[in-house]
Structures are given as C-alpha cells and as structure tokens.
Protein backbone atom coordinates (compact mmCIF):
# COMPACT_ATOMS: atom_id res chain seq x y z
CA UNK A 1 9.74 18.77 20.60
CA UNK A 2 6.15 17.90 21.43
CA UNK A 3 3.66 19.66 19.69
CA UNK A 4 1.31 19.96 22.32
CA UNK A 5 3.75 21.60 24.87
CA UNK A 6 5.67 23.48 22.53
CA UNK A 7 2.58 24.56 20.22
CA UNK A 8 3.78 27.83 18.42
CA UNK A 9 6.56 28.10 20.22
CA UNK A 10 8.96 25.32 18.58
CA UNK A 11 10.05 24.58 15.10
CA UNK A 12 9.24 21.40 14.19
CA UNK A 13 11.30 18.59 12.00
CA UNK A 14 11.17 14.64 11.07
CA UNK A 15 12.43 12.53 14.27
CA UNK A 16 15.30 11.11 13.82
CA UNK A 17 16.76 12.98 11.14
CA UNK A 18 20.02 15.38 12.32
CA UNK A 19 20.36 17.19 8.93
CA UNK A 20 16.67 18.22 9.44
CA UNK A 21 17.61 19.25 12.84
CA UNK A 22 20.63 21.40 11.64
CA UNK A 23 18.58 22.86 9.05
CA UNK A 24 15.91 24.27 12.13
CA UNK A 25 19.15 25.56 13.99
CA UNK A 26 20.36 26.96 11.19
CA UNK A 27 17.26 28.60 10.38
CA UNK A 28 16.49 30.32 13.76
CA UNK A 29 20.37 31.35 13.66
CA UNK A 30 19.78 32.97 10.46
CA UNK A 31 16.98 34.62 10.83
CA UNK A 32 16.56 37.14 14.44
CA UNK A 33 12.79 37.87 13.37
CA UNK A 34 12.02 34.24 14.00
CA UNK A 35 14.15 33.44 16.81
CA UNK A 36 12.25 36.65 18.53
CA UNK A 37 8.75 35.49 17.79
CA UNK A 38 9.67 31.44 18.93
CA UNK A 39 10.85 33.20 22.16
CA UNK A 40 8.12 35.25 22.27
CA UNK A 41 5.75 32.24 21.97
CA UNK A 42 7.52 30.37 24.30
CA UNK A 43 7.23 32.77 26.92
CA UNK A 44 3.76 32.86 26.79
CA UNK A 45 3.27 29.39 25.97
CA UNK A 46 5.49 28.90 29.69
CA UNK A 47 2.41 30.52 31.71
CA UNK A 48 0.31 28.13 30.84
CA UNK A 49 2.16 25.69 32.78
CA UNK A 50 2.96 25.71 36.46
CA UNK A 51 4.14 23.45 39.00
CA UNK A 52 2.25 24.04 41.87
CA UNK A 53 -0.98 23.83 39.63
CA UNK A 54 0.13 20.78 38.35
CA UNK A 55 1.46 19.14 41.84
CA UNK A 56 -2.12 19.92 43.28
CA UNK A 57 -3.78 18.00 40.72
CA UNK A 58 -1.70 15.22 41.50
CA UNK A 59 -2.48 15.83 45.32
CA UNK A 60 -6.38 15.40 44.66
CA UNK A 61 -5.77 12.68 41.99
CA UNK A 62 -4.00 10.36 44.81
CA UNK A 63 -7.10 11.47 47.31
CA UNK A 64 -9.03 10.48 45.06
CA UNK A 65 -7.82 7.04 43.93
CA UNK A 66 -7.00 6.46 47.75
CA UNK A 67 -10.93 7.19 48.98
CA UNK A 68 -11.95 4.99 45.92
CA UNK A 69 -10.05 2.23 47.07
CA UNK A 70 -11.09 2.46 50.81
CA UNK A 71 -14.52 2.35 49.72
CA UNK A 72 -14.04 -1.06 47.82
CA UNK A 73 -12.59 -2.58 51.44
C-alpha cells in the first residue's frame, strides 16, 4: 500500500516479501482491536478523497493547458 493514500489506515511491510505480507494478514486476523481501528482509519481516510473533486481538477487542469497553448499560436 502507498503510504500517502493509505496513511493510518494500512499496515505496512517490505515490498516484495510474501512472508512479511502473511505476517500483516495474520496480524489483523488475530487481533479484532486492530482490524477495527485500520477500518476505522480507512473510513475516514476515504472522505478525503472523492471523484467528482478530483475529475474537476482535471477539468480545469486541461482548460488550463488548452488556453496556454492557444495563447502560444
């Protein structure tokens, strides 16, 4: 997981490295308090994202580029 989506909300471990990756899993499977808080997180961690926000930015982005280039012609 990426850090700076997941933030609080993930457990982290090495890339590349499945025993690390079972130990996480096995981890959250053995312990409900911290499966409840990284679900927790993640729910608020989720409303700081949104689509529509995000497709907006793109809109004015693309204006943006697109009146930038006119002006050079």
């Amino acid at each position: 997981m990426h850090r700076e989506i997941c933030g609080d909300a993930g457990i982290y471990f090495p890339r590349f490295s499945p025993e690390a990756l079972a130990e996480r899993v096995l981890q959250i499977q053995e312990s409900p308090e911290l499966a409840e808080k990284l679900s927790r997180n993640s729910l608020k961690r989720a409303r700081d994202f949104s689509w529509s926000e995000h497709v907006e930015r793109l809109v004015v982005l693309a204006e943006e580029l697109a009146r930038s280039e006119s002006e050079r012609n």
